[in-house]
N, C-alpha and C. Protein backbone atom coordinates (compact mmCIF):
# COMPACT_ATOMS: atom_id res chain seq x y z
N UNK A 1 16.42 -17.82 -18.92
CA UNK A 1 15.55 -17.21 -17.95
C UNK A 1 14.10 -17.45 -18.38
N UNK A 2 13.45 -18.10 -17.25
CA UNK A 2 12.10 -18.36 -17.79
C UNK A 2 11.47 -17.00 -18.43
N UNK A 3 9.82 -17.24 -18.48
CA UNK A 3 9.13 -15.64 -19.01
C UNK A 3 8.95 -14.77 -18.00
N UNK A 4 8.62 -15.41 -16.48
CA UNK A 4 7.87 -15.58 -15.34
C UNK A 4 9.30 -14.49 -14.56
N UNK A 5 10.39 -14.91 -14.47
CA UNK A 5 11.56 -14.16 -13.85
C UNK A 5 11.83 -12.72 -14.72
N UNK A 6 11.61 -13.39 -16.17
CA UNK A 6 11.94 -12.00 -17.35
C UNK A 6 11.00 -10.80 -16.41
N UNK A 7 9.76 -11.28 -16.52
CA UNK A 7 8.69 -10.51 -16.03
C UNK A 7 9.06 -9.67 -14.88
N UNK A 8 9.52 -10.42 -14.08
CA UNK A 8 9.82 -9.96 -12.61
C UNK A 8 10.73 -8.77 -12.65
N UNK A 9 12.18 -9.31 -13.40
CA UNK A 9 13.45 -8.33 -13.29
C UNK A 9 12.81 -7.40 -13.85
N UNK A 10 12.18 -7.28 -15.04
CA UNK A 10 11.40 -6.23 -15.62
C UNK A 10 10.74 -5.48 -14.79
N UNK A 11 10.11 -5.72 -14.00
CA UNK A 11 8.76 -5.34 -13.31
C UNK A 11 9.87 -4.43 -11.99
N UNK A 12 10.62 -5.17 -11.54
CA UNK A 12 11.77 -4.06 -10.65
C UNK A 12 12.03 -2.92 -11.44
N UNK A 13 12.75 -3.69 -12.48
CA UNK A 13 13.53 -2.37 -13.20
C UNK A 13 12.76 -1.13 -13.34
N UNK A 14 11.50 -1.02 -13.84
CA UNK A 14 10.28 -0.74 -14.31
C UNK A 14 10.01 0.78 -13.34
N UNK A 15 10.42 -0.30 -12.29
CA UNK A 15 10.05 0.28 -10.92
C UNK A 15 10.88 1.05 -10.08
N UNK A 16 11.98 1.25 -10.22
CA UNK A 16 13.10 1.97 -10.27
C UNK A 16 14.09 3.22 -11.06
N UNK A 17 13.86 2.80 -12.25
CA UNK A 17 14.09 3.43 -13.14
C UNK A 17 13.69 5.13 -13.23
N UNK A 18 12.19 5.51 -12.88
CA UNK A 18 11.89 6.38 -12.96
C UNK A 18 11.87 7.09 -12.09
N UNK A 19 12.41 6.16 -10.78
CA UNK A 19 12.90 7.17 -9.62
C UNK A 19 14.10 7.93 -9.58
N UNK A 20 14.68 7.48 -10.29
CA UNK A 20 15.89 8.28 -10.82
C UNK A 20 15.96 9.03 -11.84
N UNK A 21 15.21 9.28 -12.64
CA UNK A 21 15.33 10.17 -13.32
C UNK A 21 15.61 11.87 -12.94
N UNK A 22 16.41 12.94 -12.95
CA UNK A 22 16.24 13.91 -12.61
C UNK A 22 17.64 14.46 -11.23
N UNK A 23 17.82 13.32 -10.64
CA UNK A 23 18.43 12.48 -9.67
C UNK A 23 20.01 13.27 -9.81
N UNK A 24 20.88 13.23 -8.64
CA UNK A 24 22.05 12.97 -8.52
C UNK A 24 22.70 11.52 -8.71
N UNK A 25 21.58 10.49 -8.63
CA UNK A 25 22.35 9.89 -9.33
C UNK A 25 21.82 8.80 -10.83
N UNK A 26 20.76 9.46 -11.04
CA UNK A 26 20.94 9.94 -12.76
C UNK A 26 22.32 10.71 -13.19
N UNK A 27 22.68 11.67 -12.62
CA UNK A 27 23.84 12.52 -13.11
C UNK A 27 24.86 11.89 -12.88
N UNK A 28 25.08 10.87 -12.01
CA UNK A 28 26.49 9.50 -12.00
C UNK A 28 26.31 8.92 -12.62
N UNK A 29 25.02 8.23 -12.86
CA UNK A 29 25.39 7.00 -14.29
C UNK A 29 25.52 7.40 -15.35
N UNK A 30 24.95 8.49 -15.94
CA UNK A 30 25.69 8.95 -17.25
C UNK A 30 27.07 8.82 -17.40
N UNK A 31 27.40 9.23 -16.35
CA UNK A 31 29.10 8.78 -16.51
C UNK A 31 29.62 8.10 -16.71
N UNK A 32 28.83 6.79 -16.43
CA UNK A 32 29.59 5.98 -16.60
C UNK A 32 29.68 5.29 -17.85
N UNK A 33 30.92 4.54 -17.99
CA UNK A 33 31.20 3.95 -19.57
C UNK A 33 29.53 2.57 -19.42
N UNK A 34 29.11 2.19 -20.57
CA UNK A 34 27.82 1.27 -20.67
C UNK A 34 27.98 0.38 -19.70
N UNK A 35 29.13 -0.38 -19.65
CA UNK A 35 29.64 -1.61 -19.23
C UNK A 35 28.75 -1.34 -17.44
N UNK A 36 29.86 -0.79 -16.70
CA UNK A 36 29.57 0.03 -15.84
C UNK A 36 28.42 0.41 -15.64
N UNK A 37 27.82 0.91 -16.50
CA UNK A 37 26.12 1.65 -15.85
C UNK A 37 25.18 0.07 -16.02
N UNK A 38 25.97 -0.45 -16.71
CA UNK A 38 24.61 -2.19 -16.96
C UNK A 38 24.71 -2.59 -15.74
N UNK A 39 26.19 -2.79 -15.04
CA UNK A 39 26.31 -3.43 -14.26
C UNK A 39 26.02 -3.08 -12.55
N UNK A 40 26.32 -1.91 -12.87
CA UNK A 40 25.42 -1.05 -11.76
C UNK A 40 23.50 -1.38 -11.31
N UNK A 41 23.43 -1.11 -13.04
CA UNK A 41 21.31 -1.31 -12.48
C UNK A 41 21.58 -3.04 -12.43
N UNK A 42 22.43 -3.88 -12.77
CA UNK A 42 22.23 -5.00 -12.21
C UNK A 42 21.92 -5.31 -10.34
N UNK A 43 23.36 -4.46 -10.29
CA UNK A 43 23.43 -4.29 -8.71
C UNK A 43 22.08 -3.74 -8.23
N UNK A 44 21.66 -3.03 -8.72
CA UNK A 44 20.35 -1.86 -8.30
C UNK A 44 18.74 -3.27 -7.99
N UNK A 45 19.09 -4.14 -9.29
CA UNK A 45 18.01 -4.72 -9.38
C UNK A 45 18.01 -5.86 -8.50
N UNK A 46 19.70 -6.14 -7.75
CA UNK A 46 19.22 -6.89 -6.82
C UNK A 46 19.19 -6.61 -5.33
N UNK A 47 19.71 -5.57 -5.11
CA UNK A 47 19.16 -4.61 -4.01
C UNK A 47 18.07 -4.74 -3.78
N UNK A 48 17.25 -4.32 -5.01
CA UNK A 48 15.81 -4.41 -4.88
C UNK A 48 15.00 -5.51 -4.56
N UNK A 49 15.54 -6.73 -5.34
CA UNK A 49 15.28 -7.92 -4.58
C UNK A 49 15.08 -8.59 -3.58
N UNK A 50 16.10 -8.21 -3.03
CA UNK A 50 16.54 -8.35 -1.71
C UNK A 50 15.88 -7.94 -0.96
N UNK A 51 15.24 -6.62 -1.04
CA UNK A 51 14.88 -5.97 -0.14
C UNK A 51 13.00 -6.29 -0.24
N UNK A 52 12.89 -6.54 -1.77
CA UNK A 52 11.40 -7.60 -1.73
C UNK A 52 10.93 -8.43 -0.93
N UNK A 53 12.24 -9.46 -0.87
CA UNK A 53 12.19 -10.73 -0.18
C UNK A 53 12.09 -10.63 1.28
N UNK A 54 13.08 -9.46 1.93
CA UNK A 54 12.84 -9.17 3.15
C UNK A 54 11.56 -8.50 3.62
N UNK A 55 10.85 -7.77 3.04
CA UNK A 55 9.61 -6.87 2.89
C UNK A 55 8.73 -7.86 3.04
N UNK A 56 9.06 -9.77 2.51
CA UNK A 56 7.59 -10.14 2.45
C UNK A 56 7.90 -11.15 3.50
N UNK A 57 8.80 -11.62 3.82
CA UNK A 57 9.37 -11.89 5.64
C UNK A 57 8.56 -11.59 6.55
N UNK A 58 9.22 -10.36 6.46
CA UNK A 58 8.79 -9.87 7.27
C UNK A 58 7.18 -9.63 7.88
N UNK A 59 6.26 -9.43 6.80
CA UNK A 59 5.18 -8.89 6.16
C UNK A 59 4.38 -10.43 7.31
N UNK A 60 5.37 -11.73 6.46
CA UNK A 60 4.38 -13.33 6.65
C UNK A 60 4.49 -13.14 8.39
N UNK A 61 5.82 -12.86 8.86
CA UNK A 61 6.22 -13.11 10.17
C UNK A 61 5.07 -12.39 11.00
N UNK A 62 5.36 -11.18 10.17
CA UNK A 62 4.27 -10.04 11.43
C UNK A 62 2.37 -10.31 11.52
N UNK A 63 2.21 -10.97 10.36
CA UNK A 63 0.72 -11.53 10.50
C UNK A 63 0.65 -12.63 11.01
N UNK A 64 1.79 -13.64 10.96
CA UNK A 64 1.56 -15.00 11.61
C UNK A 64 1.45 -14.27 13.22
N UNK A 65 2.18 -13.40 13.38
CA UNK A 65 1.77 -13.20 15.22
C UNK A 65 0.74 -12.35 15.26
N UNK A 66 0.37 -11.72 14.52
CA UNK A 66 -1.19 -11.05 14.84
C UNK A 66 -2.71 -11.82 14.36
N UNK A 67 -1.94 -13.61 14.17
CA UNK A 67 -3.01 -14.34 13.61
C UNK A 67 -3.60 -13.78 12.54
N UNK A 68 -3.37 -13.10 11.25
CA UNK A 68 -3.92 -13.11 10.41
C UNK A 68 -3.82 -14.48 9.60
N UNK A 69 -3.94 -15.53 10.10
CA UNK A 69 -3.62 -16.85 9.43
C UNK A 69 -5.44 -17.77 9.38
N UNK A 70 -5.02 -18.10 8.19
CA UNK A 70 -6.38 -19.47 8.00
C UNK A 70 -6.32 -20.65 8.25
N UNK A 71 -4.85 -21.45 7.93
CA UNK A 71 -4.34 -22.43 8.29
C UNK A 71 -3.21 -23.22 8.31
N UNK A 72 -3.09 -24.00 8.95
CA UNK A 72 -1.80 -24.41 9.09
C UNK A 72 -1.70 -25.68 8.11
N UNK A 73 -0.45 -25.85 6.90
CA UNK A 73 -0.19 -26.72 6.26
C UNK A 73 0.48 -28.06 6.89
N UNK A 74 0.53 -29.06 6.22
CA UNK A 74 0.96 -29.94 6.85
C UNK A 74 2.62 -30.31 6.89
N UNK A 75 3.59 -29.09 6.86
CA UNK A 75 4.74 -28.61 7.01
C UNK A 75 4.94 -27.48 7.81
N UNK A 76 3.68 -27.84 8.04
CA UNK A 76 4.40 -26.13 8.94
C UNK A 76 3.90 -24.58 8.82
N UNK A 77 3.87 -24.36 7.62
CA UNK A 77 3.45 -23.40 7.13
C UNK A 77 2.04 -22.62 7.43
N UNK A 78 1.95 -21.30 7.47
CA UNK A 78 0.35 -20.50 7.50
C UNK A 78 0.08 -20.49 5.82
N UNK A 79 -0.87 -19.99 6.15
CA UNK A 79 -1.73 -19.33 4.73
C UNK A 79 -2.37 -18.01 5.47
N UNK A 80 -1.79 -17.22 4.90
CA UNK A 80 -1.64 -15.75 4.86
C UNK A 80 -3.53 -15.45 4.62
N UNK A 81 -4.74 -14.64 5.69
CA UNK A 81 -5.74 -14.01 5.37
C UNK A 81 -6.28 -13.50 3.88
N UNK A 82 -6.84 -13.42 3.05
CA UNK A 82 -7.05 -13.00 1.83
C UNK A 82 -7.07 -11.11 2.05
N UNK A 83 -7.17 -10.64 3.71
CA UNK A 83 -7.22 -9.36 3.65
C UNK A 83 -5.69 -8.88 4.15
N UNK A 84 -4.82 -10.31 4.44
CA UNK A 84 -3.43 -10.01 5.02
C UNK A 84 -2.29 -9.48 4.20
N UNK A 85 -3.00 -10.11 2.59
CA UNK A 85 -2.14 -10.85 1.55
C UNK A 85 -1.83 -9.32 0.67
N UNK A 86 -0.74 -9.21 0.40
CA UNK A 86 -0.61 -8.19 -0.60
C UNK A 86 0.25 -8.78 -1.74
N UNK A 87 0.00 -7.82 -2.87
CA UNK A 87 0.90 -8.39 -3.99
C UNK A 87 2.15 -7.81 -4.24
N UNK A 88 2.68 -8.78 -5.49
CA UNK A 88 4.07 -8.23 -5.79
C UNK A 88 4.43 -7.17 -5.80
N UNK A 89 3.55 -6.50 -6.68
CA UNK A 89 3.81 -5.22 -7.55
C UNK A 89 3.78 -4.46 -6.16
N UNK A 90 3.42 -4.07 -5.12
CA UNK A 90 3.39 -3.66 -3.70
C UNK A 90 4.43 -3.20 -3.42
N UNK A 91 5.15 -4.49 -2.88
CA UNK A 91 6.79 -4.79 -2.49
C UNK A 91 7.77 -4.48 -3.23
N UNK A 92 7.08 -4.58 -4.72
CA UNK A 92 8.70 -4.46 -5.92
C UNK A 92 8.62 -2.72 -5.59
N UNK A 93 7.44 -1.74 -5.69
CA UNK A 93 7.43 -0.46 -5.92
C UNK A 93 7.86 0.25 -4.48
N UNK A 94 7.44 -0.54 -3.15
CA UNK A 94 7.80 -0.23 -1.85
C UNK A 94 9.59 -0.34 -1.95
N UNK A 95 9.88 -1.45 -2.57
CA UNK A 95 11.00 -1.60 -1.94
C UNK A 95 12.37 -1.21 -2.90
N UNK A 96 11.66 -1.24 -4.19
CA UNK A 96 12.29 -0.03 -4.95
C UNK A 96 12.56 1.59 -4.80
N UNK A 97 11.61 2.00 -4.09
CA UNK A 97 11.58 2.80 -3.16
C UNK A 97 12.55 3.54 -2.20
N UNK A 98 12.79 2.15 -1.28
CA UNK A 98 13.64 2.39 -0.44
C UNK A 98 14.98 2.62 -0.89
N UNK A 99 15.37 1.45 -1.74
CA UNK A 99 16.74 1.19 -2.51
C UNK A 99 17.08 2.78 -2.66
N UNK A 100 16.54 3.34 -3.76
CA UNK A 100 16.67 4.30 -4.40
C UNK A 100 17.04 5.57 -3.87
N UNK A 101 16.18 5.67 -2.37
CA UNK A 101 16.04 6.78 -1.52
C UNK A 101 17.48 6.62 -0.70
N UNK A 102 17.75 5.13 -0.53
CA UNK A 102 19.27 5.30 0.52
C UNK A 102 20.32 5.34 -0.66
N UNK A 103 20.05 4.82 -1.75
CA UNK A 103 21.48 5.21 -2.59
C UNK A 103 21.23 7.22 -2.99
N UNK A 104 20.37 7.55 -2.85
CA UNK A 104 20.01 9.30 -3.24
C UNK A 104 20.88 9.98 -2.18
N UNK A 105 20.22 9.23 -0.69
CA UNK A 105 20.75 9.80 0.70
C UNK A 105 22.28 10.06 0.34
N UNK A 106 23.14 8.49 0.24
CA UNK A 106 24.52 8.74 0.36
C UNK A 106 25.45 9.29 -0.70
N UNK A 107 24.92 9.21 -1.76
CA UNK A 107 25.59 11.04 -2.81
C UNK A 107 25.11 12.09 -2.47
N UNK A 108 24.03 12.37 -1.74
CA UNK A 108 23.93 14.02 -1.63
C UNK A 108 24.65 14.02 0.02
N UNK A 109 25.26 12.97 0.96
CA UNK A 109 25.50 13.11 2.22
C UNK A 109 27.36 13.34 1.55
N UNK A 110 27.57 13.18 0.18
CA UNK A 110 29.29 13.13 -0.02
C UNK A 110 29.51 14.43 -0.41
């Protein structure tokens, strides 16, 4: 794993982690045997991913139609306004966020 990805998964985890603390489901992963709880915040961290990637989709899609664009590449592509543009750390904490809040929802809905 490059340094650049280390960084990243880190920077989720980072970002997640402390939303659970305190949590119902803080009080499930204790339970679980190590194996299990690793493999869980694996799952967790790509939830979160996922839901990055869609967050910034979405994000490019919805400014390309409100023209927040400078220009068009010679593939196709915009270039995102310098006031359109948001960063990682944004999306990883937004969308860590979310993750966290719908896995909270469906143990306290059981």
């Amino acid at each position: 794993m490059s340094a650049k990805a280390f960084d990243y998964t880190n920077k989720i985890r980072q970002a997640w982690i402390p939303m659970v603390k305190g949590t119902k489901l803080d009080v499930k992963l204790a339970y679980f045997d190590r194996e299990d709880r690793f493999e869980t915040y694996r799952e967790i961290d790509r939830d979160v991913h996922d839901k990055v990637v869609e967050m910034m989709r979405s994000h490019y899609e919805e400014m390309i139609e409100q023209g927040n664009v400078t220009k068009t590449c010679t593939l196709g592509h915009f270039t995102l306004t310098k006031e359109a543009i948001r960063g990682l750390d944004y999306y990883i904490a937004e969308a860590a966020n979310i993750v966290i809040a719908e896995m909270i929802s469906e143990l306290e809905s059981m």
